[in-house]
Protein backbone atom coordinates (compact mmCIF):
# COMPACT_ATOMS: atom_id res chain seq x y z
CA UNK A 1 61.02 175.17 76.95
CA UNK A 2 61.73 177.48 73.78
CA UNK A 3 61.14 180.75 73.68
CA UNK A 4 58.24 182.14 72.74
CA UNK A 5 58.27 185.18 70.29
CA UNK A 6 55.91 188.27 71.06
CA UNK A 7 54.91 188.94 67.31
CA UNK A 8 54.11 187.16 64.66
CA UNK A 9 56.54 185.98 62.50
CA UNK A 10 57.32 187.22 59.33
CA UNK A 11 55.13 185.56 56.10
CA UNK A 12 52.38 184.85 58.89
CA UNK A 13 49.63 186.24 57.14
CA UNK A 14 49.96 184.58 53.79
CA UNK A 15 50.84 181.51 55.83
CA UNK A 16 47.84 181.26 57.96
CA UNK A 17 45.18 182.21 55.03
CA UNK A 18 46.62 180.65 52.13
CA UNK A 19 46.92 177.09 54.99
CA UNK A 20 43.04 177.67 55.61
CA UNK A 21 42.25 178.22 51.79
CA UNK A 22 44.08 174.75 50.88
CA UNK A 23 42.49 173.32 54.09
CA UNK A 24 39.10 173.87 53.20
CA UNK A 25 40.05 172.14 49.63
CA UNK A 26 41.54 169.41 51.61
CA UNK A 27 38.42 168.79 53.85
CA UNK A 28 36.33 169.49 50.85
CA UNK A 29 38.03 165.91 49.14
CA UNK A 30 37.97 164.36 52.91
CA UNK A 31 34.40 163.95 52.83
CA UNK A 32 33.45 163.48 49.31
CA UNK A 33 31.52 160.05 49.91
CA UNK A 34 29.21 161.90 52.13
CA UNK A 35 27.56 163.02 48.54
CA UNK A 36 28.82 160.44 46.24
CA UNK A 37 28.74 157.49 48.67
CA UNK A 38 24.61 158.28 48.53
CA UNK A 39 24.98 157.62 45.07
CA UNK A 40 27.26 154.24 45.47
CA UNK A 41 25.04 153.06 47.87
CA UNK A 42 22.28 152.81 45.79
CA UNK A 43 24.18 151.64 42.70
CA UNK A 44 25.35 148.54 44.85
CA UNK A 45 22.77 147.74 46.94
CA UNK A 46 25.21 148.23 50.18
CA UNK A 47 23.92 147.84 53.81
CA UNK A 48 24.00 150.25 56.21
CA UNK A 49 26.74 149.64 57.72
CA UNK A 50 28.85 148.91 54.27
CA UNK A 51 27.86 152.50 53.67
CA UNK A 52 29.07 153.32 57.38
CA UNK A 53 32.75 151.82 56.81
CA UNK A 54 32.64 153.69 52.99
CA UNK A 55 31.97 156.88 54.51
CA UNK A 56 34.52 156.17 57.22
CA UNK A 57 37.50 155.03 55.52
CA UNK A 58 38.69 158.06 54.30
CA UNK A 59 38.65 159.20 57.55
CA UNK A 60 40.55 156.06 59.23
CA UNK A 61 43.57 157.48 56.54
CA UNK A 62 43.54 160.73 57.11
CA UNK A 63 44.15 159.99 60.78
CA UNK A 64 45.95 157.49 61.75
CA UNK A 65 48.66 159.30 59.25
CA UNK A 66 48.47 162.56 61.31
CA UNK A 67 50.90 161.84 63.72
CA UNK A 68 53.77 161.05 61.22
CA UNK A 69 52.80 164.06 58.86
CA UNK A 70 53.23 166.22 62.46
CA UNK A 71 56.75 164.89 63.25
CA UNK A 72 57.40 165.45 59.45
CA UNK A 73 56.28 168.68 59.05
CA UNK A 74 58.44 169.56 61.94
CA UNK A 75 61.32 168.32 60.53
CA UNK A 76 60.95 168.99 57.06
CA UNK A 77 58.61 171.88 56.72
CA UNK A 78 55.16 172.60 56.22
CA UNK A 79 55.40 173.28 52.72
CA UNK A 80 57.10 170.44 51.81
CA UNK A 81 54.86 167.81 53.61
CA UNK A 82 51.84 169.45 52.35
CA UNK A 83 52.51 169.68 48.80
CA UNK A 84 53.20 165.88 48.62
CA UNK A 85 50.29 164.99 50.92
CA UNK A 86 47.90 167.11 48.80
CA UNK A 87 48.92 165.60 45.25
CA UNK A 88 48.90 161.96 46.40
CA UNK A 89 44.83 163.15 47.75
CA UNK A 90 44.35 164.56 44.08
CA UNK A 91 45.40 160.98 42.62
CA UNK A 92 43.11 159.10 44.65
CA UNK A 93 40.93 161.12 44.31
CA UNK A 94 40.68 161.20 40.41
CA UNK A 95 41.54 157.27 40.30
CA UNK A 96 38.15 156.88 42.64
CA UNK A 97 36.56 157.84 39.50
CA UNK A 98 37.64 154.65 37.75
CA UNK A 99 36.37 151.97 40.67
CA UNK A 100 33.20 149.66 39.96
CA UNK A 101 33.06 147.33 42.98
CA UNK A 102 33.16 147.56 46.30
CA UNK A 103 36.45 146.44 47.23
CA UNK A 104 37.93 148.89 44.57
CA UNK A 105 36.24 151.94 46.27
CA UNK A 106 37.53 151.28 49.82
CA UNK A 107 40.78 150.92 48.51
CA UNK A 108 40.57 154.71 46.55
CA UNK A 109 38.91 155.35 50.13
CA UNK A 110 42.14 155.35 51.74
CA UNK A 111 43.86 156.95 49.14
CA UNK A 112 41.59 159.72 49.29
CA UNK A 113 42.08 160.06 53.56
CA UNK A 114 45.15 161.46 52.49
CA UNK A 115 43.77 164.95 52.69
CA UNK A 116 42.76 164.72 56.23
CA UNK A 117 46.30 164.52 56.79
CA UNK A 118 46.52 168.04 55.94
CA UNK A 119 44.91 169.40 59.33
CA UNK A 120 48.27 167.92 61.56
CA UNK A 121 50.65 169.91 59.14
CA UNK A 122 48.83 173.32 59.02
CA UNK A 123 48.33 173.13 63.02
CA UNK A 124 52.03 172.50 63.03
CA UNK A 125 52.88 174.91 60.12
CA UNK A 126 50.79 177.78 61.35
CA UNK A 127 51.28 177.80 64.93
CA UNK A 128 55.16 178.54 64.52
CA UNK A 129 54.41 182.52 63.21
CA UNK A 130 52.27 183.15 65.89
CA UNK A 131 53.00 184.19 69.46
CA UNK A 132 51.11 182.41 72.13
CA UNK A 133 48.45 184.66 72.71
CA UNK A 134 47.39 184.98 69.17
CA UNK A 135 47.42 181.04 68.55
CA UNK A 136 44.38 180.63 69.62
CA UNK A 137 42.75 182.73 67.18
CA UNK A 138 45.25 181.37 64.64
CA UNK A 139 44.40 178.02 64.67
CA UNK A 140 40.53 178.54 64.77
CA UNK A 141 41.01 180.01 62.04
CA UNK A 142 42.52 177.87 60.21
CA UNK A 143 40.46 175.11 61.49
CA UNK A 144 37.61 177.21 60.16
CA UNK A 145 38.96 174.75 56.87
CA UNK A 146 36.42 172.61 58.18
CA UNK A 147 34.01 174.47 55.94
CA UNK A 148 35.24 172.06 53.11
CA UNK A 149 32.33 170.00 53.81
CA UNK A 150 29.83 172.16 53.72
CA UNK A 151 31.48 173.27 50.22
CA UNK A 152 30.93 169.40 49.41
CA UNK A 153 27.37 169.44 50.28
CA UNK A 154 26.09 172.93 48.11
CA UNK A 155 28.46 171.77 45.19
CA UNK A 156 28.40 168.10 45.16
CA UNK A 157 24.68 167.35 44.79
CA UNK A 158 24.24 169.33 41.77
CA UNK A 159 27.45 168.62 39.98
CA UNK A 160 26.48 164.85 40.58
CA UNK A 161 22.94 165.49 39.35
CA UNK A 162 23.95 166.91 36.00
CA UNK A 163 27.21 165.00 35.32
CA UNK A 164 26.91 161.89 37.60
CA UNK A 165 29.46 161.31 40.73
CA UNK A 166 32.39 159.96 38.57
CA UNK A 167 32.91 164.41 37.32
CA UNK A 168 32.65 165.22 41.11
CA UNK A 169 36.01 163.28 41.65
CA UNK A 170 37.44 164.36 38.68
CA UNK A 171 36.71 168.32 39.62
CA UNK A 172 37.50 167.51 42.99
CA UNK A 173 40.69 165.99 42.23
CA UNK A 174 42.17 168.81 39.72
CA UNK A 175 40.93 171.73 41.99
CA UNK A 176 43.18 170.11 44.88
CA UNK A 177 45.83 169.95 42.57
CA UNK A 178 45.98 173.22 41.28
CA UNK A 179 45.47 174.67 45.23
CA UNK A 180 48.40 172.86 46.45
CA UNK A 181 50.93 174.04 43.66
CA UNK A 182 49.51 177.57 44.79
CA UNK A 183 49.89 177.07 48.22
CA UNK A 184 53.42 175.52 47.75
CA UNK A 185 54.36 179.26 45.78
CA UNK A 186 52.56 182.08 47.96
CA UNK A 187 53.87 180.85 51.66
CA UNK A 188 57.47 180.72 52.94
CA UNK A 189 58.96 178.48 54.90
CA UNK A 190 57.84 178.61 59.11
CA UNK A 191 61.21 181.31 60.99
CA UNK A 192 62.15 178.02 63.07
CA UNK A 193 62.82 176.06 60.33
CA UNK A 194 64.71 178.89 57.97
CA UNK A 195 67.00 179.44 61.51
CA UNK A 196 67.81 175.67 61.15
CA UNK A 197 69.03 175.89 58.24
CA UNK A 198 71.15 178.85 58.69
CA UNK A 199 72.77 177.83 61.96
CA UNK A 200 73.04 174.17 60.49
CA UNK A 201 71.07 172.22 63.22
CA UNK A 202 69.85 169.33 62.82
CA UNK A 203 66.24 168.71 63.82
CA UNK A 204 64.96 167.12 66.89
CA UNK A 205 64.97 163.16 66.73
CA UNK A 206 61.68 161.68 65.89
CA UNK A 207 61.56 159.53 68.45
CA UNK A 208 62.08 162.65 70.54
CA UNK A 209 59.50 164.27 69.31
CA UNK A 210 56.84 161.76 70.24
CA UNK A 211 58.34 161.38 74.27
CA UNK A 212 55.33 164.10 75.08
CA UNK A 213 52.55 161.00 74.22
CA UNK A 214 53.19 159.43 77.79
CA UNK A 215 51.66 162.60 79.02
CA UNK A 216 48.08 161.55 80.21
CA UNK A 217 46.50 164.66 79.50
CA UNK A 218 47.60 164.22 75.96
CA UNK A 219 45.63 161.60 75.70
CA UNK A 220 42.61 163.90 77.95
CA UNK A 221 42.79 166.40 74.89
CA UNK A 222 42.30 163.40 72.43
CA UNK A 223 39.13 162.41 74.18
CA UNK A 224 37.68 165.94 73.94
CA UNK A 225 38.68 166.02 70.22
CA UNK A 226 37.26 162.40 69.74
CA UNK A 227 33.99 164.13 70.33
CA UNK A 228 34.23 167.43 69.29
CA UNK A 229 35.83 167.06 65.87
CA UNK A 230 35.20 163.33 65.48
CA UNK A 231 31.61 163.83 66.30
CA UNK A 232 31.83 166.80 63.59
CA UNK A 233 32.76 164.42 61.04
CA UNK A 234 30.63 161.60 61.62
CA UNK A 235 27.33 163.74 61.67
CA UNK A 236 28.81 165.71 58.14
CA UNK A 237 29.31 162.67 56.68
CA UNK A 238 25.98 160.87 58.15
CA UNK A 239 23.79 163.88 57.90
CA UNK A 240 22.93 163.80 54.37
CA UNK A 241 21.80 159.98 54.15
CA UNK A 242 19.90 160.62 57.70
CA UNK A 243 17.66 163.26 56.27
CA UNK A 244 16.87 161.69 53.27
CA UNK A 245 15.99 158.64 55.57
CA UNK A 246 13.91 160.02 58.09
CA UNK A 247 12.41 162.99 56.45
CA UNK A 248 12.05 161.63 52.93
CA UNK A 249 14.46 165.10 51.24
CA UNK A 250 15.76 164.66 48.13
CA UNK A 251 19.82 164.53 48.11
CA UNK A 252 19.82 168.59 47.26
CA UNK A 253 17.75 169.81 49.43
CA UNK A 254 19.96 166.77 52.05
CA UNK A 255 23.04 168.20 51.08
CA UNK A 256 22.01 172.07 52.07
CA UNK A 257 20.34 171.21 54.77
CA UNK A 258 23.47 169.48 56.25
CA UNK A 259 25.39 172.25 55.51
CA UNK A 260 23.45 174.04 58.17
CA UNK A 261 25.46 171.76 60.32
CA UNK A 262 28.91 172.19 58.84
CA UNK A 263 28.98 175.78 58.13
CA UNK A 264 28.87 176.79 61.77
CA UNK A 265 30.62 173.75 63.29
CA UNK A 266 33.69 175.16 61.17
CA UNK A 267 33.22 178.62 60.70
CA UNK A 268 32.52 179.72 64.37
CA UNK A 269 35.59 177.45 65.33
CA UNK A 270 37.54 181.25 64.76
CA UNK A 271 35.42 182.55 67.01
CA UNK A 272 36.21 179.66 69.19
CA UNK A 273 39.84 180.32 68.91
CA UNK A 274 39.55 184.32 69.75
CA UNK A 275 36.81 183.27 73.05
CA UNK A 276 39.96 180.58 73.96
CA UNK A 277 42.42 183.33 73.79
CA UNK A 278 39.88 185.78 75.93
CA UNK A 279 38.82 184.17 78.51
CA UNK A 280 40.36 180.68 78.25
CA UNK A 281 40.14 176.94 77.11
CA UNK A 282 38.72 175.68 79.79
CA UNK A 283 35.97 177.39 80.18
CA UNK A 284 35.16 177.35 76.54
CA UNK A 285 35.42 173.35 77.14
CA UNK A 286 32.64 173.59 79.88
CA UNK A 287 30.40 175.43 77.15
CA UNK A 288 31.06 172.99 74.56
CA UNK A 289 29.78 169.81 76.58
CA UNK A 290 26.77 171.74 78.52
CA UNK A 291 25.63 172.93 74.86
CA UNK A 292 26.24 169.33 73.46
CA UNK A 293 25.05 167.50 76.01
CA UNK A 294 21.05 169.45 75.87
CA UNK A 295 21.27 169.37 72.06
CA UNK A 296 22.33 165.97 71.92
CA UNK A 297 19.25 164.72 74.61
CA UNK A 298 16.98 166.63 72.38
CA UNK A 299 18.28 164.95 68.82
CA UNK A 300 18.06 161.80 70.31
CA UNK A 301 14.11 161.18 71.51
CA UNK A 302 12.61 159.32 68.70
CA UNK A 303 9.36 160.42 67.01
CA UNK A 304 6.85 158.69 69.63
CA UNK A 305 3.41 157.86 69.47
CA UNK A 306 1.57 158.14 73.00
CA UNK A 307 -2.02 156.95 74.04
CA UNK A 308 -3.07 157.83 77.72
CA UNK A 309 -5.93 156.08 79.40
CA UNK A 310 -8.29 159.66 79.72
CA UNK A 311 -11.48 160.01 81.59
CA UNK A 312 -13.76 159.51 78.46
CA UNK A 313 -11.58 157.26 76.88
CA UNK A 314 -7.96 156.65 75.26
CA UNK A 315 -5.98 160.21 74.34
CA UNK A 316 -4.09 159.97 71.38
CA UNK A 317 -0.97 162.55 70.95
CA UNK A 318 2.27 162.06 68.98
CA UNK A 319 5.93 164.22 69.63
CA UNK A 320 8.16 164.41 66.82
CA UNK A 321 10.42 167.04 65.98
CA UNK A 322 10.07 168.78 62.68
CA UNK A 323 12.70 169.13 59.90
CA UNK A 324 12.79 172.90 60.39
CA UNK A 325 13.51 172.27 64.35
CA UNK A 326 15.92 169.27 63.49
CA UNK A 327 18.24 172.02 61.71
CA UNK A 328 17.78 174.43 63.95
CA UNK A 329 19.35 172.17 66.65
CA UNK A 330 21.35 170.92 64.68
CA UNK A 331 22.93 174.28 64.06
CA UNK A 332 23.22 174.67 67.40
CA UNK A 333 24.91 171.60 67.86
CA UNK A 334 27.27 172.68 65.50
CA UNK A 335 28.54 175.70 66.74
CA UNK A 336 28.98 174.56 70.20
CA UNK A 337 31.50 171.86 68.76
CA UNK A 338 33.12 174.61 67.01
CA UNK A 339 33.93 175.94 69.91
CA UNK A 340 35.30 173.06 71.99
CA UNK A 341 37.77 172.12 68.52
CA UNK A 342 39.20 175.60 69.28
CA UNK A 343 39.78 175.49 72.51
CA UNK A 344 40.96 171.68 72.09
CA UNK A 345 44.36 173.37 70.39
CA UNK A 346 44.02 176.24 72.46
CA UNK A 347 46.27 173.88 74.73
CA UNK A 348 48.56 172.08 72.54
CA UNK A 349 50.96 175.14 71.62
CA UNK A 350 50.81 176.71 75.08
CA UNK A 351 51.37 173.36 77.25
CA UNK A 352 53.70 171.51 74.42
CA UNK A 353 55.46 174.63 72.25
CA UNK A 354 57.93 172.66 70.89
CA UNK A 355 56.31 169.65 70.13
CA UNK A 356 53.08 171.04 68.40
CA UNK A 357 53.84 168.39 65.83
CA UNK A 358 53.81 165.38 67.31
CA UNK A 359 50.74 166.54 70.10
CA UNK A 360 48.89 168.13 67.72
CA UNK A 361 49.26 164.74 65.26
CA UNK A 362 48.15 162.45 68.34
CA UNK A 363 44.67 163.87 68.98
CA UNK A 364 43.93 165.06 65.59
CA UNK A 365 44.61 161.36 64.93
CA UNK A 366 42.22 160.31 67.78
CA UNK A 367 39.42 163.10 66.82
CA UNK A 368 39.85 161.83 62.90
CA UNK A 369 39.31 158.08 64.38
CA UNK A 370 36.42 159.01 65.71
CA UNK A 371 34.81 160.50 62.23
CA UNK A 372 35.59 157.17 61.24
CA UNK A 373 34.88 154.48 63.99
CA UNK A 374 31.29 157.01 64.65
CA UNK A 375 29.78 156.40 60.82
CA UNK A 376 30.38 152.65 61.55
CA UNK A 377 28.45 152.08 64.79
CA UNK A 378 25.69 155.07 63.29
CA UNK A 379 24.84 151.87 60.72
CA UNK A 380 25.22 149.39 62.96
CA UNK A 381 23.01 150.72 65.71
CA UNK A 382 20.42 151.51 62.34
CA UNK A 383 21.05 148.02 61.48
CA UNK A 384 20.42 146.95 65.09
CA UNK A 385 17.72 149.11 66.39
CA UNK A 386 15.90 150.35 63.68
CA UNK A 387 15.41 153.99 65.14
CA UNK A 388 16.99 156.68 63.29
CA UNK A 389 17.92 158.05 66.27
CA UNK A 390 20.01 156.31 67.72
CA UNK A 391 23.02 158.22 66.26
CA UNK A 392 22.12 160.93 68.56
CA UNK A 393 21.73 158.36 71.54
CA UNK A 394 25.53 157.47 71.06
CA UNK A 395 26.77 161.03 70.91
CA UNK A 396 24.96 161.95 74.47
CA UNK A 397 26.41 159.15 75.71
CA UNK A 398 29.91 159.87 74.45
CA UNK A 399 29.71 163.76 75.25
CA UNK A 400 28.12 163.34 78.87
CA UNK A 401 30.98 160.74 79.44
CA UNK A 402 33.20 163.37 78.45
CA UNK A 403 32.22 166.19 80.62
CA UNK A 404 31.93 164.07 83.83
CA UNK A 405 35.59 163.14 83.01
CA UNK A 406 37.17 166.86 82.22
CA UNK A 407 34.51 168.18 85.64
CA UNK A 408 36.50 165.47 88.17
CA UNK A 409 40.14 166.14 86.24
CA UNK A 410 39.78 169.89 86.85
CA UNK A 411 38.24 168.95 90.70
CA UNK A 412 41.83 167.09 91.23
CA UNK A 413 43.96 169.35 89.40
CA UNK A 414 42.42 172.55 91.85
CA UNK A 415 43.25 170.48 94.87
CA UNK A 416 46.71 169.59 94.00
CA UNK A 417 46.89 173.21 93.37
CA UNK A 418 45.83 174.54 96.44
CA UNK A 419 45.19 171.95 98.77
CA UNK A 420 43.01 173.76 101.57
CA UNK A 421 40.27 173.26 99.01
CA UNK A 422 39.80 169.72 99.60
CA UNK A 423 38.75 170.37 103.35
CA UNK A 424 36.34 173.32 103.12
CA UNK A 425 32.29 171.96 103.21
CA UNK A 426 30.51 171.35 100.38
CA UNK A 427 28.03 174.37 100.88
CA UNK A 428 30.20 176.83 103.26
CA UNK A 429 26.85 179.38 102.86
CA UNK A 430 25.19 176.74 105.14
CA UNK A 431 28.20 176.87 107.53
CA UNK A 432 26.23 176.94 111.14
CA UNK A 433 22.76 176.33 109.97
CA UNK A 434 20.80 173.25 111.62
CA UNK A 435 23.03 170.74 113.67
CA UNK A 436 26.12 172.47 112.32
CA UNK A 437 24.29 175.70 114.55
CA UNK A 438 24.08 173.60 117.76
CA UNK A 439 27.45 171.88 117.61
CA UNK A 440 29.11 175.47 117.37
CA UNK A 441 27.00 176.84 120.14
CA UNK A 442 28.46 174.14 122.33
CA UNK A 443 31.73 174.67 121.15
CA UNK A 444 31.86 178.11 122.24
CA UNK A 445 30.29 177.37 125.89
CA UNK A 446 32.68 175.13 126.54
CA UNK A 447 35.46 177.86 125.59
């Protein structure tokens, strides 16, 4: 294992904040079609779950490219790899503003995933200034870029209202542009890769760099992230069509009101970082599903009409939650997945330093799938149940599932630790009460 530096490295600071300014541009374009899809939609008469995979397929881009860009960017520099992934999201992007039929948007679709890539190049890029106990709060910041789609949902609506949704690709488009030839000027290249070049070394094999994948709790980190960031994504992408659908808000008011859900499942992901540092990821984790898992039950009860069979006749009452409730859940909701996409790469730099890359790549890849493969099934269970719900139904399951999992992995990993653990009782407080009382009693008489 490398290394690791005790201070950060020179350049850090203009690294990590100009990364999490061009981040937030990035994630801005990522979820464009959660505004302008609205619009689509209705302009083409597209099912629910049509609008599910256009949503989506930016996201199925911007993932499945992530591990690649992380093996690149640690071979060829952050800079580098972000530039080029940044301008080939601006031409999508502006060419999106061109396409009249369906076909022709999923294709600028994938173009446009391009700037999810971004995320698996900063967390590579970043993370190499930074000693280990400062990543933490390094990379929540910079995955406080999330943010970009709460910038999509104040802007977007009222940009699209005045000058229709072709000028919010074309904005879009320029202002990623114009960030990424500033980014590419006001940040230096990351120490390890400047000491390459002076000493002449070649860097590590890509094939080598993706040998830490067999790990299974690689692939334990993934899950987390499928939920916690993929879950993210779905729900800012889904949000503003599910308000307008089952509270009858105009797109505006959708759009803000959704932000309420992506400003604090990004912004408080810093805060996430600096609690992973403190008192560490795992407990963080254990926050993250609890949280979920109540807010998730509560989202997911459908409006429900009861009658009871009373003592002078039939009692009528009805629960539904209210919009103003909704958000604040929601809200809630948010900010405990902030936390668990924190702590998520909490581990990745401490458990895999010098394959951040290729680690980091693999379960941002994984979280991204599941902001894509989520919007899908959110339609198709529409489609299939008719219950607006039912979005929320699918996340419980998915987080509860989760937090079952990461409760029996810890269980195993404490008794491989220390292995006395595995044969003390259940409840040692009740040591000696009851039959346990009598069957020590004899013991000792017959001593």
């Amino acid at each position: 294992m490398a290394s690791v530096p005790e201070t950060s490295a020179p350049g850090a600071g203009p690294a990590l904040w100009v990364s999490t300014f061009a981040f937030t541009a990035c994630f801005a374009v990522w979820t464009i079609f959660s505004i302008i899809g609205v619009q689509i939609k209705a302009d083409l008469g597209l099912s629910e779950a049509q609008f599910g995979l256009l949503v989506g397929t930016p996201i199925l881009t911007g993932s499945l490219v992530r591990v690649f860009l992380g093996v690149w960017t640690e071979q060829f520099g952050g800079r580098r790899v972000s530039l080029i992934v940044m301008a080939l999201a601006a031409a999508a992007t502006f060419l999106l503003s061109y396409a009249e039929t369906y076909p022709q948007f999923l294709i600028a679709a994938l173009g446009v995933g391009m700037a999810g890539g971004a995320f698996a190049v900063g967390v590579a890029y970043v993370s190499k200034f930074f000693p280990a106990g400062k990543q933490g709060t390094a990379l929540g910041i910079f995955g406080a870029g999330n943010v970009g789609a709460a910038v999509t949902k104040f802007a977007a609506p009222f940009v699209m209202l005045a000058f229709g949704w072709e000028a919010v690709a074309q904005i879009w488009a320029g202002a990623l542009l114009l960030i990424a030839l500033l980014s590419f000027f006001l940040t230096r290249d990351e120490p390890q890769l400047i000491e390459r070049r002076r000493t002449g070394q070649k860097p590590v094999a890509a094939w080598m760099q993706l040998e830490p994948l067999k790990d299974l709790r690689v692939w334990r980190f993934a899950l987390y992230y499928f939920f916690v960031f993929g879950g993210f994504v779905a729900l800012a992408l889904w949000l503003p069509h599910y308000l307008t659908g089952a509270y009858g808000v105009g797109i505006g008011v959708a759009g803000m009101l959704a932000a309420a859900y992506s400003i604090p499942g990004s912004l408080f992901r810093v805060f996430g970082g600096w609690l992973s540092d403190r008192v560490g990821a795992r407990k963080v984790m254990y926050l993250t599903f609890v949280i979920s898992v109540v807010c998730a039950f509560i989202l997911a009860y459908p409006a429900t009409s009861y009658v009871v069979d009373g003592i002078d006749g039939p009692i009528r009452f009805r629960l539904a939650m209210s919009l103003p409730v909704f958000t604040g859940v929601v809200f809630v909701l948010g900010f405990a997945m902030s936390l668990g996409k924190a702590a998520v790469f909490k581990h990745i730099p401490v458990y895999y330093p010098d394959h951040v890359g290729s680690v980091g790549g693999l379960v941002g890849m994984i979280g991204g799938l599941g902001g894509f493969i989520l919007p899908i099934v959110f339609g198709l269970l529409n489609d299939l149940t008719g219950v607006w719900t039912s979005c929320f139904m699918l996340l419980f399951l998915l987080v509860l599932t989760a937090l079952v999992w990461m409760h029996f992995a810890v269980r195993r990993m404490e008794q491989r630790r220390s292995p006395m653990l595995a044969t003390l009782p259940e409840f040692p407080e009740l040591a000696g009460v009851g039959p346990d009382r009598a069957a020590a009693a004899s013991s000792t008489r017959s001593h």
